[in-house]
PDB file of N, CA and C in Angstrom:
ATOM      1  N   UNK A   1       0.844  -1.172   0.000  1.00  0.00           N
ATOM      2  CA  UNK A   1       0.000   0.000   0.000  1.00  0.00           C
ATOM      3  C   UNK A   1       0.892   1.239   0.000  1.00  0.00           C
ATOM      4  N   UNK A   2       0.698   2.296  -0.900  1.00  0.00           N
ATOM      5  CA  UNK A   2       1.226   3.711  -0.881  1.00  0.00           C
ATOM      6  C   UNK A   2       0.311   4.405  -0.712  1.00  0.00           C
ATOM      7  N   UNK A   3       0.871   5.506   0.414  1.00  0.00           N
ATOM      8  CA  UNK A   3       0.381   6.590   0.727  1.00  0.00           C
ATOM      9  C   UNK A   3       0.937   8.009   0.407  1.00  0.00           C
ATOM     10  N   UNK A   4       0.025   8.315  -0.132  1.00  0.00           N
ATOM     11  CA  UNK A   4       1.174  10.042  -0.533  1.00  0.00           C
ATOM     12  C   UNK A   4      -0.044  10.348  -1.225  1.00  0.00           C
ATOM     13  N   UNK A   5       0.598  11.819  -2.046  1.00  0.00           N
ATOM     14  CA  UNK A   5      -0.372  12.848  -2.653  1.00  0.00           C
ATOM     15  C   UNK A   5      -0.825  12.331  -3.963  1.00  0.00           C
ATOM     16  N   UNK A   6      -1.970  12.189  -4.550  1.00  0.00           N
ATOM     17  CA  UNK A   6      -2.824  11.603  -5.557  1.00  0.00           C
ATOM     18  C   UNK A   6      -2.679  12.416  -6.888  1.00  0.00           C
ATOM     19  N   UNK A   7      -1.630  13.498  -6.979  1.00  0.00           N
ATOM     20  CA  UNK A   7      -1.625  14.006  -7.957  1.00  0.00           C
ATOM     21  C   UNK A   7      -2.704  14.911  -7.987  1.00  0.00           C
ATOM     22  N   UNK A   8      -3.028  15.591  -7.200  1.00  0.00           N
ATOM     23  CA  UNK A   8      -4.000  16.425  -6.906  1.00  0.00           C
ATOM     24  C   UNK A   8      -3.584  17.878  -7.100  1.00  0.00           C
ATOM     25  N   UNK A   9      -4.577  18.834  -7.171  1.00  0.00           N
ATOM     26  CA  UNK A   9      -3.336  20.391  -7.051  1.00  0.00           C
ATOM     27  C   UNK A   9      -3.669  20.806  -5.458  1.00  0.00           C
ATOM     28  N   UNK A  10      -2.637  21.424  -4.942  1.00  0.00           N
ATOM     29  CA  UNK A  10      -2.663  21.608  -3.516  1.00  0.00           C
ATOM     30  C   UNK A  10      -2.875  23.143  -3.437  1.00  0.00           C
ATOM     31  N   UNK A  11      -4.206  23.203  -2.381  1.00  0.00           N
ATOM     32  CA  UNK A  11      -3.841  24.465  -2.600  1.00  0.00           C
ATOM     33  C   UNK A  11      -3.474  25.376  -0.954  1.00  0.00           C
ATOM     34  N   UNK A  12      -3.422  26.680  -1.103  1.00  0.00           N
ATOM     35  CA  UNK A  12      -2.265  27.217   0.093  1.00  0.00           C
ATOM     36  C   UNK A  12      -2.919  28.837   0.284  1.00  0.00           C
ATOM     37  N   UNK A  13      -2.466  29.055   1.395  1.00  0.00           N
ATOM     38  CA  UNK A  13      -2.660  30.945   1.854  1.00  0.00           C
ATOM     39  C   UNK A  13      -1.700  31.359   2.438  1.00  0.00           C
ATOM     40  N   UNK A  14      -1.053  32.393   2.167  1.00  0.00           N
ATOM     41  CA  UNK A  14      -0.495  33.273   2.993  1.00  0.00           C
ATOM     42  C   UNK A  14      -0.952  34.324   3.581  1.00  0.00           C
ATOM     43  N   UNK A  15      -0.650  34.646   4.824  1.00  0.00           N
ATOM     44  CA  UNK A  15      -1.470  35.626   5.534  1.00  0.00           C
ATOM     45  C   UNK A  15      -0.080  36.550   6.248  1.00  0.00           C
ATOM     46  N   UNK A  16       0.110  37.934   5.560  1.00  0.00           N
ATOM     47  CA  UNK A  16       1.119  38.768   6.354  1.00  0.00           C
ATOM     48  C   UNK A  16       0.145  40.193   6.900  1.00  0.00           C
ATOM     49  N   UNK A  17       0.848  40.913   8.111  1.00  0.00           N
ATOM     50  CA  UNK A  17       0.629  41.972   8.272  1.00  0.00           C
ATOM     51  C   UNK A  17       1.492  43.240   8.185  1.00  0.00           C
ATOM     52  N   UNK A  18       0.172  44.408   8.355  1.00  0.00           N
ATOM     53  CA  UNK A  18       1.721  45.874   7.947  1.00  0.00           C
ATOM     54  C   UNK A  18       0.693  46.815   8.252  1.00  0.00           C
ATOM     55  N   UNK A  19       1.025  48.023   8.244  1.00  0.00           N
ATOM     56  CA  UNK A  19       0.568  49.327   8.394  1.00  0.00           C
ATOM     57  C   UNK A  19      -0.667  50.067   7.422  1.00  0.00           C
ATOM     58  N   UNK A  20      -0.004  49.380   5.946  1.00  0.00           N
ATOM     59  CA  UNK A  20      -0.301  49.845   5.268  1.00  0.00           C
ATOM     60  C   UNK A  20      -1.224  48.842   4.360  1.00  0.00           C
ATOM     61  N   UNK A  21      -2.199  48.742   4.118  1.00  0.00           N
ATOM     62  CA  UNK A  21      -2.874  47.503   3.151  1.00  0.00           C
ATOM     63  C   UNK A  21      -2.137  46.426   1.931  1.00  0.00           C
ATOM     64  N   UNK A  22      -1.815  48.037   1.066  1.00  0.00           N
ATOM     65  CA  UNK A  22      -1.120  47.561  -0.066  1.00  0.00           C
ATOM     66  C   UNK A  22       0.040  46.837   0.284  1.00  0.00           C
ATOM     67  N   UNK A  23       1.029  47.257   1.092  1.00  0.00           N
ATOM     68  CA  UNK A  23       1.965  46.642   1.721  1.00  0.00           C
ATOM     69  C   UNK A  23       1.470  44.990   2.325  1.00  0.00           C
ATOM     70  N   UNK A  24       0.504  44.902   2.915  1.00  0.00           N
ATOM     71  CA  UNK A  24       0.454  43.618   3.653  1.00  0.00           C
ATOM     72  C   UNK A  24      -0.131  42.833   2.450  1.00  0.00           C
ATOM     73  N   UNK A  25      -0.999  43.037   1.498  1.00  0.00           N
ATOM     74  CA  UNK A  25      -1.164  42.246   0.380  1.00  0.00           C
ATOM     75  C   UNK A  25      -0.162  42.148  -0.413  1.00  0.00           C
ATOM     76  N   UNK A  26       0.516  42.755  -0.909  1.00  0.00           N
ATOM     77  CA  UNK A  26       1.729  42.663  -1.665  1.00  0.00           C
ATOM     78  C   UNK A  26       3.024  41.665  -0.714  1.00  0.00           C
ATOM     79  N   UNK A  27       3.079  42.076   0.455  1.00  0.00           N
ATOM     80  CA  UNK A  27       3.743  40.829   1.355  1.00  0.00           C
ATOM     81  C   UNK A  27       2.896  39.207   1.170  1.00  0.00           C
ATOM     82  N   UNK A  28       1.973  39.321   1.164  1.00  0.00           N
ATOM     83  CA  UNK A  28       0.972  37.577   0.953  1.00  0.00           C
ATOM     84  C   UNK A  28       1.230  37.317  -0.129  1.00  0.00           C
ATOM     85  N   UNK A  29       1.076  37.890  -1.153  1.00  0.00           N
ATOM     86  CA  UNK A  29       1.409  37.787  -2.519  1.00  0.00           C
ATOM     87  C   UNK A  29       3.024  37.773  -2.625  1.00  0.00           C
ATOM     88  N   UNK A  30       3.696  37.909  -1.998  1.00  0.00           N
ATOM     89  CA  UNK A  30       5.257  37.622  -2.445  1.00  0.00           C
ATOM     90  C   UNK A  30       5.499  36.219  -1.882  1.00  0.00           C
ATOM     91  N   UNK A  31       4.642  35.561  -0.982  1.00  0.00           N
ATOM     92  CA  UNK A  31       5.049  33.872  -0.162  1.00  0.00           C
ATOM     93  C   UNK A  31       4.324  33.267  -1.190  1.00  0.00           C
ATOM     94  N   UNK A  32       3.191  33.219  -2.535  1.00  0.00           N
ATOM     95  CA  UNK A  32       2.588  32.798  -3.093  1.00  0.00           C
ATOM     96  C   UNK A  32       4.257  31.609  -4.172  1.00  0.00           C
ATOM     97  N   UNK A  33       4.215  30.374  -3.892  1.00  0.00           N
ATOM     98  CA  UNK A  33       4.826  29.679  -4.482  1.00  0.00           C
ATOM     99  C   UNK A  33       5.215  30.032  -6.100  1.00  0.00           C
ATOM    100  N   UNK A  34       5.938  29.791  -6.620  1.00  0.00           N
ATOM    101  CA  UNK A  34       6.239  29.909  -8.378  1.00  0.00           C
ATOM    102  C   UNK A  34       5.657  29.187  -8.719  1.00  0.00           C
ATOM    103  N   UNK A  35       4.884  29.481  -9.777  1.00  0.00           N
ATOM    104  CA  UNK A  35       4.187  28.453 -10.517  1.00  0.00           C
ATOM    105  C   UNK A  35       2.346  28.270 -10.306  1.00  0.00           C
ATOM    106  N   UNK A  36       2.288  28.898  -9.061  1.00  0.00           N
ATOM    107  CA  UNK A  36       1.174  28.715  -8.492  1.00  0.00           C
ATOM    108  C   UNK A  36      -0.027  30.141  -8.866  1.00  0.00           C
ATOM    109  N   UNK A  37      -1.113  29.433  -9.291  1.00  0.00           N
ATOM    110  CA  UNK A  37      -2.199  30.660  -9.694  1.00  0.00           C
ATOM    111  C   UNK A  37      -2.514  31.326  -8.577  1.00  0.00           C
ATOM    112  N   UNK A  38      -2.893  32.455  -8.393  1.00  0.00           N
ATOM    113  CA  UNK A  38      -3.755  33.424  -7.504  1.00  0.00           C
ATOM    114  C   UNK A  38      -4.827  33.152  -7.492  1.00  0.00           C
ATOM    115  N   UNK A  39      -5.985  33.039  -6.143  1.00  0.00           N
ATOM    116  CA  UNK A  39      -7.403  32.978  -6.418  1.00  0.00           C
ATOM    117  C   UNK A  39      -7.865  33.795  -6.012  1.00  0.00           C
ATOM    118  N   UNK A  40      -7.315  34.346  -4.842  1.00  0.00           N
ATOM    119  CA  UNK A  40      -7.623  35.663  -4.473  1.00  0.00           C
ATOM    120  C   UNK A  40      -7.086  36.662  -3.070  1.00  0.00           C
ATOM    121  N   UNK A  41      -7.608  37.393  -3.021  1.00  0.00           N
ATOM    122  CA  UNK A  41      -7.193  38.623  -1.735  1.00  0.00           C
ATOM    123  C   UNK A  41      -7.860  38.510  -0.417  1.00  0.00           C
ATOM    124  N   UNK A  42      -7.476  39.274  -0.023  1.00  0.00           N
ATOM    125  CA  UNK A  42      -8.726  39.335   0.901  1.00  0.00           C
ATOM    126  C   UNK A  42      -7.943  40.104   2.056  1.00  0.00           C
ATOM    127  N   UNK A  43      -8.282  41.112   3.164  1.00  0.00           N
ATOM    128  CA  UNK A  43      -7.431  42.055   4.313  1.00  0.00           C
ATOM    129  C   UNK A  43      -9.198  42.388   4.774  1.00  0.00           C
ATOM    130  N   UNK A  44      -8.248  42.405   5.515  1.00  0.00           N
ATOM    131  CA  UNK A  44      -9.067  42.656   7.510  1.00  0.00           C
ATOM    132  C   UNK A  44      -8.629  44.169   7.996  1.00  0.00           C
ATOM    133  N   UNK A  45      -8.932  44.694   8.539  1.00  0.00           N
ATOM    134  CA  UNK A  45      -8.403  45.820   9.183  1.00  0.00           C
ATOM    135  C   UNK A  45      -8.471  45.697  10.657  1.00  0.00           C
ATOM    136  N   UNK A  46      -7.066  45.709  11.389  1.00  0.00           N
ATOM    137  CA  UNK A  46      -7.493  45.927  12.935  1.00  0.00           C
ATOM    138  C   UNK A  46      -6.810  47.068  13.731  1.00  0.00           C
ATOM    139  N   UNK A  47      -7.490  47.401  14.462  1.00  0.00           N
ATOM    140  CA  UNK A  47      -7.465  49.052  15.468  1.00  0.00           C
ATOM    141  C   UNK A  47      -6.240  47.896  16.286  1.00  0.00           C
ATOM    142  N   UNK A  48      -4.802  48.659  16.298  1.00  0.00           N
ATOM    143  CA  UNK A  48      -4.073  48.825  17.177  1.00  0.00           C
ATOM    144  C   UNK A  48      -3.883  49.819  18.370  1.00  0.00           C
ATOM    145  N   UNK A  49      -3.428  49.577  19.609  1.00  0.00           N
ATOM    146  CA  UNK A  49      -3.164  50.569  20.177  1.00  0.00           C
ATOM    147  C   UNK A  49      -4.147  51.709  20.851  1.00  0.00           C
ATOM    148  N   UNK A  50      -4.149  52.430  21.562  1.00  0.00           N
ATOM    149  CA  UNK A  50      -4.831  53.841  22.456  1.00  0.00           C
ATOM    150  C   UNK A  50      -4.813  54.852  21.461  1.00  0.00           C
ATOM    151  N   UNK A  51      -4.191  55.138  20.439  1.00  0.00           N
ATOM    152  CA  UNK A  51      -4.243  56.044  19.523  1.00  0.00           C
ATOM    153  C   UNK A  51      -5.359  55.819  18.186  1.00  0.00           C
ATOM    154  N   UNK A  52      -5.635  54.609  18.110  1.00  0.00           N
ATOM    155  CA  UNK A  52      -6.599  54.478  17.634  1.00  0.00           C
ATOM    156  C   UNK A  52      -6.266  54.211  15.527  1.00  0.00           C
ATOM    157  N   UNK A  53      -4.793  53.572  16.372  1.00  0.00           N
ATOM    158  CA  UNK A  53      -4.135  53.162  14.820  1.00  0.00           C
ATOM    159  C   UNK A  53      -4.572  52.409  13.810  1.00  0.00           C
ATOM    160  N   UNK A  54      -3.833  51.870  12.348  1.00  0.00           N
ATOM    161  CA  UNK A  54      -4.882  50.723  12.027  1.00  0.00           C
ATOM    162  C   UNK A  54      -4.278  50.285  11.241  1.00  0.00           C
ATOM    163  N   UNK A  55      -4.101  48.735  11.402  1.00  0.00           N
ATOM    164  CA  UNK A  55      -3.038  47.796  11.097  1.00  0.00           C
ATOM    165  C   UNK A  55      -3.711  46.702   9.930  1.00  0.00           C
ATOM    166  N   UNK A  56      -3.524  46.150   8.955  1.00  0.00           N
ATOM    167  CA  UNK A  56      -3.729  45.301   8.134  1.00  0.00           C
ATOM    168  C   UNK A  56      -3.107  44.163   8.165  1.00  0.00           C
ATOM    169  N   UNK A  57      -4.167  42.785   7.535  1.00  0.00           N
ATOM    170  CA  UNK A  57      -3.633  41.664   7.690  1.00  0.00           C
ATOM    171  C   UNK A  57      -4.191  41.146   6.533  1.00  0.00           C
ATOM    172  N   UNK A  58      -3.469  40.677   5.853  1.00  0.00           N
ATOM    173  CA  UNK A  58      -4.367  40.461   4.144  1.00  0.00           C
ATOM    174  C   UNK A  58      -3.470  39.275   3.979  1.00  0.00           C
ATOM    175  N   UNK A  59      -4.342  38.298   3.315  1.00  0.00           N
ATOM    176  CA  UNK A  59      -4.615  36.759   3.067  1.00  0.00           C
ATOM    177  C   UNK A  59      -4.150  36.527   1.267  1.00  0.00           C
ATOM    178  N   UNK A  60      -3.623  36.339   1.113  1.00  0.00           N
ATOM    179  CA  UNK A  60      -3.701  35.134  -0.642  1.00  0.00           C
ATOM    180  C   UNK A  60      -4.040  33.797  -0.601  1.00  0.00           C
ATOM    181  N   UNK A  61      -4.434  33.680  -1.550  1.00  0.00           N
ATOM    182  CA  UNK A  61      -4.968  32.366  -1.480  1.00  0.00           C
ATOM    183  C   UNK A  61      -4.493  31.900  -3.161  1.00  0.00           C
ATOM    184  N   UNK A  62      -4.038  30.545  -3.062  1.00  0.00           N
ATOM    185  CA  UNK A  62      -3.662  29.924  -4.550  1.00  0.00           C
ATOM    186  C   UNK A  62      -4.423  28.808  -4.776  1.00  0.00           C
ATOM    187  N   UNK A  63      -3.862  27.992  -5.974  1.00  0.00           N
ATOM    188  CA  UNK A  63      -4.206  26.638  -6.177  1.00  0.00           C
ATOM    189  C   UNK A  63      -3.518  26.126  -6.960  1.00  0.00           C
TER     190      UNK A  63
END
């Protein structure tokens, strides 16, 4: 009996954060493997801090 991957396509997300949106999507999008399609985006926004800052966390997703 073998066990392993079926020749299937695998698919994956990266999730970085940053200050700035474009920045944290463009960071997810740079861990996106070679070779591998984009399916899509996607960022969150979260309130850092007493000042009432606001920090991004944006997702890629492949296949």
């Amino acid at each position: 009996m073998v066990i392993g991957p079926c020749g299937g396509a695998w698919a994956g997300s990266a999730t970085q954060e940053a200050m700035d949106e474009e920045v944290a999507t463009n960071r997810a999008l740079s861990k996106v493997p070679e070779g591998k399609k984009v399916t899509g985006t996607s960022c969150t926004s979260i309130e850092i801090g007493m000042g009432g800052e606001t920090s991004y966390r944006c997702t890629a997703t492949w296949e």
